[in-house]
PDB file of N, CA and C in Angstrom:
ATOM      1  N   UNK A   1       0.810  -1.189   0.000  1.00  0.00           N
ATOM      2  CA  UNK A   1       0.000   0.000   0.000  1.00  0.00           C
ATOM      3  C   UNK A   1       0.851   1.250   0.000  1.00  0.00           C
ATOM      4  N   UNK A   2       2.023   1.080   0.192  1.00  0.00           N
ATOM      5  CA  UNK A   2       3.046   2.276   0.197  1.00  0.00           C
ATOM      6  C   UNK A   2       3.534   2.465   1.102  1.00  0.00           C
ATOM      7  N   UNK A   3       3.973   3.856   1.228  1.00  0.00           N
ATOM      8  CA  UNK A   3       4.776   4.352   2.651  1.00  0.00           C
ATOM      9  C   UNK A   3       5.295   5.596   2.753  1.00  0.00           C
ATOM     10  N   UNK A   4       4.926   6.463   3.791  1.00  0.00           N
ATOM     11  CA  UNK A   4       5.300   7.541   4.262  1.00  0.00           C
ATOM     12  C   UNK A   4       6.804   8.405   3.785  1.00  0.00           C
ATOM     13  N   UNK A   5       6.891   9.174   3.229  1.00  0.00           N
ATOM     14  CA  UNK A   5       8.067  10.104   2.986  1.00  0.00           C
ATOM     15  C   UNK A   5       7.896  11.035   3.228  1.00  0.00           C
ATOM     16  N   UNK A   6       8.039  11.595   4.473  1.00  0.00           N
ATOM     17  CA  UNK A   6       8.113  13.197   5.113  1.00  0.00           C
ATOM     18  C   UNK A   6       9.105  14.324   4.431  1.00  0.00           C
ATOM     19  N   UNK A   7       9.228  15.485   4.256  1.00  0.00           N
ATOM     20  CA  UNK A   7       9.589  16.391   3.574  1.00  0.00           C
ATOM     21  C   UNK A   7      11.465  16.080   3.864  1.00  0.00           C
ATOM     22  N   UNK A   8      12.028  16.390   2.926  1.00  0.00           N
ATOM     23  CA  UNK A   8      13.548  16.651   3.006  1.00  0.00           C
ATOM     24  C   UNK A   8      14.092  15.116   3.115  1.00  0.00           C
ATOM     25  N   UNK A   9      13.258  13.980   2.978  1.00  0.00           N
ATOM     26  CA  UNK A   9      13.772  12.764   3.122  1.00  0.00           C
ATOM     27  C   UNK A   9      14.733  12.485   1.448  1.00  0.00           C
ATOM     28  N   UNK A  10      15.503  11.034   1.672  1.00  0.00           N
ATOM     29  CA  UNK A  10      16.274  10.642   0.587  1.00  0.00           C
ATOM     30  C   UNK A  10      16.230   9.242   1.150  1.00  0.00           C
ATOM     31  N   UNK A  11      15.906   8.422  -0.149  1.00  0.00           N
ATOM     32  CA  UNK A  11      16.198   7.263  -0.605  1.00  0.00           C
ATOM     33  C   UNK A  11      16.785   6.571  -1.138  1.00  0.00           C
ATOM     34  N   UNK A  12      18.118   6.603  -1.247  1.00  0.00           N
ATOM     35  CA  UNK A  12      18.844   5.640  -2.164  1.00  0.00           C
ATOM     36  C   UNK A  12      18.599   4.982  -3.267  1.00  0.00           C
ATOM     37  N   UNK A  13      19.186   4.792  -4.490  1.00  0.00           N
ATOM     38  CA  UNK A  13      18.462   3.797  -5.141  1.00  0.00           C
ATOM     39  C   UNK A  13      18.878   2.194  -5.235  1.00  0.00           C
ATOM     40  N   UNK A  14      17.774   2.084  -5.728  1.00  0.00           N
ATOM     41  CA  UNK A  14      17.773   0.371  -5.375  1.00  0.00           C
ATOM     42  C   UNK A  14      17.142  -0.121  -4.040  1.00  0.00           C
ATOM     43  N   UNK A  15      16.594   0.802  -2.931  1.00  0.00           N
ATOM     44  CA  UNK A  15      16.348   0.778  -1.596  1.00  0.00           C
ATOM     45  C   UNK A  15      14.574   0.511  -2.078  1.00  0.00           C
ATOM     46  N   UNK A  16      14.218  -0.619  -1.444  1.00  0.00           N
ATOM     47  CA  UNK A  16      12.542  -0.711  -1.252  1.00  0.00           C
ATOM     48  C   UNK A  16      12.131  -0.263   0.088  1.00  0.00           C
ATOM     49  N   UNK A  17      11.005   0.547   0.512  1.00  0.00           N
ATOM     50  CA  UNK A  17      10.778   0.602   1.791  1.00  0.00           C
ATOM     51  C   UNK A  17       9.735  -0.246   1.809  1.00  0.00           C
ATOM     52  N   UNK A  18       9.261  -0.868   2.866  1.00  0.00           N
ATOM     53  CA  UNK A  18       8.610  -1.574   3.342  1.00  0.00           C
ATOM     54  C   UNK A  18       6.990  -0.909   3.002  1.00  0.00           C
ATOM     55  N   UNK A  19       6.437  -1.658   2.925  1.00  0.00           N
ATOM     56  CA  UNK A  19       4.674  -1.333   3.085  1.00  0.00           C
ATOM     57  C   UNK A  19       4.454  -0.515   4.455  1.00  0.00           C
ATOM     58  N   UNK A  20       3.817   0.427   4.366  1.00  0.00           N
ATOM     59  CA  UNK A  20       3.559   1.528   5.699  1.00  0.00           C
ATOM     60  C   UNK A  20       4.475   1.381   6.735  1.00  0.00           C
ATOM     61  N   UNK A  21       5.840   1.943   6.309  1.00  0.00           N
ATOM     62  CA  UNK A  21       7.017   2.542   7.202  1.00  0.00           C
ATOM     63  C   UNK A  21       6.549   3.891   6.668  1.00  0.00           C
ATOM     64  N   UNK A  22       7.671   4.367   7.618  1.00  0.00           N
ATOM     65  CA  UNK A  22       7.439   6.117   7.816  1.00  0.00           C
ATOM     66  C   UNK A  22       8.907   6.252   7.488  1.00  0.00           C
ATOM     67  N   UNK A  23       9.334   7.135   6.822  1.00  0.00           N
ATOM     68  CA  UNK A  23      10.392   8.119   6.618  1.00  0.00           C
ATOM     69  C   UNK A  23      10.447   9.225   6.680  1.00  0.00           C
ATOM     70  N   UNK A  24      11.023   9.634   8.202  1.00  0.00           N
ATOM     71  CA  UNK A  24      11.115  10.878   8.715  1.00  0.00           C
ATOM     72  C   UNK A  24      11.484  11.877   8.006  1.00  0.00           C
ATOM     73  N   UNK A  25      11.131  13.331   8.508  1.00  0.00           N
ATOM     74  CA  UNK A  25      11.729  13.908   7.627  1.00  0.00           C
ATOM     75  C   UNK A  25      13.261  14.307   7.816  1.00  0.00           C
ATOM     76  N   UNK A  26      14.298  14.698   6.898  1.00  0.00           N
ATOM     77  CA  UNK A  26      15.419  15.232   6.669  1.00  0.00           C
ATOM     78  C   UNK A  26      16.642  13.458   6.986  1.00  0.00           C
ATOM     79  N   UNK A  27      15.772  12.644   6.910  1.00  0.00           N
ATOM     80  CA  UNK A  27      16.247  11.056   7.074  1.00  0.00           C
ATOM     81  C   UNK A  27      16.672  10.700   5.828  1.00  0.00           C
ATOM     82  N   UNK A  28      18.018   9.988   5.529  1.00  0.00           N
ATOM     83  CA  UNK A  28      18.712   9.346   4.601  1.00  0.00           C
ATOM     84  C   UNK A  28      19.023   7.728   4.666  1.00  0.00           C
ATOM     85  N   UNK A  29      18.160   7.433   3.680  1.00  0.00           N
ATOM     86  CA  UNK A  29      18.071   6.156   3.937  1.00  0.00           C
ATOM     87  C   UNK A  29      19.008   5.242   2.619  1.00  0.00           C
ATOM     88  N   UNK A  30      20.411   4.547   2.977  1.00  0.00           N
ATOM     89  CA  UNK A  30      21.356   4.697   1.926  1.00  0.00           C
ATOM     90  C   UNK A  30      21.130   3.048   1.454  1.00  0.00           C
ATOM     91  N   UNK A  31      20.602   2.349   2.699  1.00  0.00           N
ATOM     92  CA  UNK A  31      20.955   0.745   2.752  1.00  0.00           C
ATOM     93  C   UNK A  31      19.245  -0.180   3.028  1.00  0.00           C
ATOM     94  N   UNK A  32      19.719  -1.552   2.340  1.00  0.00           N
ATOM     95  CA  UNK A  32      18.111  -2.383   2.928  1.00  0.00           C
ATOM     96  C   UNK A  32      17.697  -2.328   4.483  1.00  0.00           C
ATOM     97  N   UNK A  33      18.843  -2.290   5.436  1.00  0.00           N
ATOM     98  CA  UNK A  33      18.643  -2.679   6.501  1.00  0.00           C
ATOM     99  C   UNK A  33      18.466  -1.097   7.395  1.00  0.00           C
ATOM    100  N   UNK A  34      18.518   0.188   6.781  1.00  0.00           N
ATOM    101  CA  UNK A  34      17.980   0.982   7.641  1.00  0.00           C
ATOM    102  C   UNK A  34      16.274   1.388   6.734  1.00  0.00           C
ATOM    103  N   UNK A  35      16.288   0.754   5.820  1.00  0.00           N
ATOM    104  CA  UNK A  35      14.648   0.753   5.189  1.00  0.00           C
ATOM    105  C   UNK A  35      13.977  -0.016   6.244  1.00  0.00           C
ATOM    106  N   UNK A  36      14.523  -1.266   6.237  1.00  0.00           N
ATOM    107  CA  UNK A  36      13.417  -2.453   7.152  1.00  0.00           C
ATOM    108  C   UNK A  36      13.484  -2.189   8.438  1.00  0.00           C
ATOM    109  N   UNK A  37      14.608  -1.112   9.330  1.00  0.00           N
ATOM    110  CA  UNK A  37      14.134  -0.817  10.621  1.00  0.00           C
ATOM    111  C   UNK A  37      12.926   0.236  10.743  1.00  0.00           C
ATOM    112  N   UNK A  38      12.820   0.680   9.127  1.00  0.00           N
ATOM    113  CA  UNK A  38      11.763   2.461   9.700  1.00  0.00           C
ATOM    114  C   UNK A  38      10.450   1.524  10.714  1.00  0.00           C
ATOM    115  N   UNK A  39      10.407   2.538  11.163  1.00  0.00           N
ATOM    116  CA  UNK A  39       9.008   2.341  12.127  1.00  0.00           C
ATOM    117  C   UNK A  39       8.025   2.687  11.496  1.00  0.00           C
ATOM    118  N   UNK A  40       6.754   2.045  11.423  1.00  0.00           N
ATOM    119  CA  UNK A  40       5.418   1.816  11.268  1.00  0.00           C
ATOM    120  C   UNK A  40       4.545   3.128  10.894  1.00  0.00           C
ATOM    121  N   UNK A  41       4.232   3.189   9.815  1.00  0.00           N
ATOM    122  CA  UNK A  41       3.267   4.395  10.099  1.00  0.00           C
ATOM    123  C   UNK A  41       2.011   4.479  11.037  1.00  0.00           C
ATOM    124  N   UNK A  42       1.960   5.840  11.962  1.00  0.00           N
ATOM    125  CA  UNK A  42       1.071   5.911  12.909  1.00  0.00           C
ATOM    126  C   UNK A  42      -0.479   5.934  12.412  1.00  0.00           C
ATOM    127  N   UNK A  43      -1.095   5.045  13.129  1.00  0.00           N
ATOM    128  CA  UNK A  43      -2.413   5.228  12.852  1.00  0.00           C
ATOM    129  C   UNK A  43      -3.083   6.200  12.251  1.00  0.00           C
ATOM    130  N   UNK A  44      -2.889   7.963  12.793  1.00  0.00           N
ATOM    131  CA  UNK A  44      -3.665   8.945  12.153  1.00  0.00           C
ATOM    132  C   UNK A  44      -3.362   9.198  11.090  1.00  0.00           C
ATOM    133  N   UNK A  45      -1.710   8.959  10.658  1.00  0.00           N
ATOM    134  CA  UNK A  45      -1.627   9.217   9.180  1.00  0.00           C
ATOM    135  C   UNK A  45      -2.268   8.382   8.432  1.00  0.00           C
ATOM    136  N   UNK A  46      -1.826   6.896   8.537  1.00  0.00           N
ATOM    137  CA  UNK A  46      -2.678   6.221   7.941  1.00  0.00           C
ATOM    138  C   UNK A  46      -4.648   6.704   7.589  1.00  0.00           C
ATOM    139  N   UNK A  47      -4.819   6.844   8.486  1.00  0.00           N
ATOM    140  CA  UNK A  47      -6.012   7.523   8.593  1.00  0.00           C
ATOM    141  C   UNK A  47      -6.609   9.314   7.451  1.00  0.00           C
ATOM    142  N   UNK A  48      -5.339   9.854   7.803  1.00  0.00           N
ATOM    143  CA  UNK A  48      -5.013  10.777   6.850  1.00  0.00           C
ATOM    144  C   UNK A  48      -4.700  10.468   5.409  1.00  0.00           C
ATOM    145  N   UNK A  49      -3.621   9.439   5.147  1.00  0.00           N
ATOM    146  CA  UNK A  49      -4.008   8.907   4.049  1.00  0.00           C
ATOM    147  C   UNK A  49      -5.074   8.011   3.441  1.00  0.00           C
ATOM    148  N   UNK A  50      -5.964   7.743   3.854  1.00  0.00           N
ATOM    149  CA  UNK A  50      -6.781   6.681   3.360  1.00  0.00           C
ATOM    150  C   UNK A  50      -8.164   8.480   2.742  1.00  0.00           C
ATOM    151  N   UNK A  51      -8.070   9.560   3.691  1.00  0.00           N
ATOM    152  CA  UNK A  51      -8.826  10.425   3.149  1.00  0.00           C
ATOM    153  C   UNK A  51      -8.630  11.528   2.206  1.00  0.00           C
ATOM    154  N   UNK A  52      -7.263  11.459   1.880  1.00  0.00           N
ATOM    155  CA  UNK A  52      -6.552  12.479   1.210  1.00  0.00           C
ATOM    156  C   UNK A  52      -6.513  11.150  -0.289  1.00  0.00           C
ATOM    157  N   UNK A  53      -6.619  10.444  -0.298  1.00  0.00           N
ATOM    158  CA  UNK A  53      -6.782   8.989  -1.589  1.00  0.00           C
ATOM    159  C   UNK A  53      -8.105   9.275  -1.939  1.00  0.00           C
ATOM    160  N   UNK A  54      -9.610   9.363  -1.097  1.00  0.00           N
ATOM    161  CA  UNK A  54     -10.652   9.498  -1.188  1.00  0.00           C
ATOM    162  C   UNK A  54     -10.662  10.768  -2.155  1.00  0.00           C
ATOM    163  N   UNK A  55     -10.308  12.058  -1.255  1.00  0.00           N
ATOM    164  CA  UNK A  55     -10.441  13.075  -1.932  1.00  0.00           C
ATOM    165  C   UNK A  55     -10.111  13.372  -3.283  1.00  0.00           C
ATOM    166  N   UNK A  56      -8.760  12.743  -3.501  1.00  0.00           N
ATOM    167  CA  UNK A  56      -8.144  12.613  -4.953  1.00  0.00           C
ATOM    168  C   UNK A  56      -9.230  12.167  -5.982  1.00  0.00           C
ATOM    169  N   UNK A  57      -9.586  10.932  -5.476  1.00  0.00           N
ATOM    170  CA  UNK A  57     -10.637  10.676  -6.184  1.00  0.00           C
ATOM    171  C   UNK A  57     -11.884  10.683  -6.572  1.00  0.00           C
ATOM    172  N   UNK A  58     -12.608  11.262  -5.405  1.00  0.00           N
ATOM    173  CA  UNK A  58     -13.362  11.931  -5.642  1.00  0.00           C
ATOM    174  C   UNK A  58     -13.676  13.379  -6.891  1.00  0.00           C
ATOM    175  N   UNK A  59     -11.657  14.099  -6.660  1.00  0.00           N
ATOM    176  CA  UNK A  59     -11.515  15.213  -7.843  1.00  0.00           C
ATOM    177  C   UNK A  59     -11.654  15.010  -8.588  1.00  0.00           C
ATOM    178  N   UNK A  60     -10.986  13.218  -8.847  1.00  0.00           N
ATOM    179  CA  UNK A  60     -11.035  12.991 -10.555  1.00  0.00           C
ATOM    180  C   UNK A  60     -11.831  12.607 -10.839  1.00  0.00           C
ATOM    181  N   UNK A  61     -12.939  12.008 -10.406  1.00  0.00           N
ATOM    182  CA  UNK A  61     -14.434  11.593 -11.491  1.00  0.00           C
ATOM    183  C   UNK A  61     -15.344  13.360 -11.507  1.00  0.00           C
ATOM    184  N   UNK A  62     -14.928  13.751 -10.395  1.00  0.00           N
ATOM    185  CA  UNK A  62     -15.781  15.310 -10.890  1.00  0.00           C
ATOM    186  C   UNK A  62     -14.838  16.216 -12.122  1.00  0.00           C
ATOM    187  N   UNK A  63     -13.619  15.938 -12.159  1.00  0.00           N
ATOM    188  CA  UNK A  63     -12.841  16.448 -12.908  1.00  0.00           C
ATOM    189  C   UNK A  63     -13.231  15.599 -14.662  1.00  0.00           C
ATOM    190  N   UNK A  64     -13.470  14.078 -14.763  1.00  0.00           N
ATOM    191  CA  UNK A  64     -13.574  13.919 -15.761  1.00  0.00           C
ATOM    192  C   UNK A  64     -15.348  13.439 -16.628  1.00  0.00           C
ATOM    193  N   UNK A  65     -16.104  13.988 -15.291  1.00  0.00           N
ATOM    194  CA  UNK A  65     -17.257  13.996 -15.397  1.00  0.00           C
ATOM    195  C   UNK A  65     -17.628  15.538 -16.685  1.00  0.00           C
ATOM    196  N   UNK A  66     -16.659  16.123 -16.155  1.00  0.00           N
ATOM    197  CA  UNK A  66     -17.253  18.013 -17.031  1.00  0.00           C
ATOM    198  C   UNK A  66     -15.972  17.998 -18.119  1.00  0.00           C
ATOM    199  N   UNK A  67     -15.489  17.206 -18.484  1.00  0.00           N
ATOM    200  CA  UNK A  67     -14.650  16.908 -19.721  1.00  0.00           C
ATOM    201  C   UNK A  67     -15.384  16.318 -20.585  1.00  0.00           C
ATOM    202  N   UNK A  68     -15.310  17.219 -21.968  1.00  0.00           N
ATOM    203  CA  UNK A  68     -16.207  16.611 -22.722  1.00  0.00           C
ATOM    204  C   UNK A  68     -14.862  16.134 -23.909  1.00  0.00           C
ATOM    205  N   UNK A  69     -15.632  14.945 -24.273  1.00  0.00           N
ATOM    206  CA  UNK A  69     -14.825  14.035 -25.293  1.00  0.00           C
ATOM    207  C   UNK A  69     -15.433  14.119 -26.758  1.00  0.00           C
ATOM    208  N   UNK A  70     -14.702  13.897 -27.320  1.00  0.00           N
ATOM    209  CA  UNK A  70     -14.733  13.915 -28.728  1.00  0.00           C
ATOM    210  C   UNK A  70     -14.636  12.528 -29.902  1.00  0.00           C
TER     211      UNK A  70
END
């Protein structure tokens, strides 16, 4: 489902983060094994994200509802 990247963060490449870890912000994450320690995203974000996904989508069917096609 993804995972948290707080502002000023860096990821390495080749680095997977885990399904709902959190990456703090101004955190450099260079290796697998400081990806798989991040800690858990907290409930309210989660929560925050599941309504900020809603909203998105909600924009886009009103967004491609008043698009007219050709």
């Amino acid at each position: 489902m993804g995972a948290f990247l707080l502002a000023n963060s860096y990821v390495g490449k080749r680095i997977e983060i885990p399904d709902f870890r959190l990456v703090p912000s101004d955190a450099v994450i260079l290796n697998q094994k400081q990806a798989d320690d991040l800690h858990s995203v907290p409930d309210e974000l989660e929560k925050l994200r599941k309504e900020i996904v809603l909203h998105n989508m909600r924009h886009c069917q009103q967004y491609l509802s008043k698009r007219y096609w050709y």
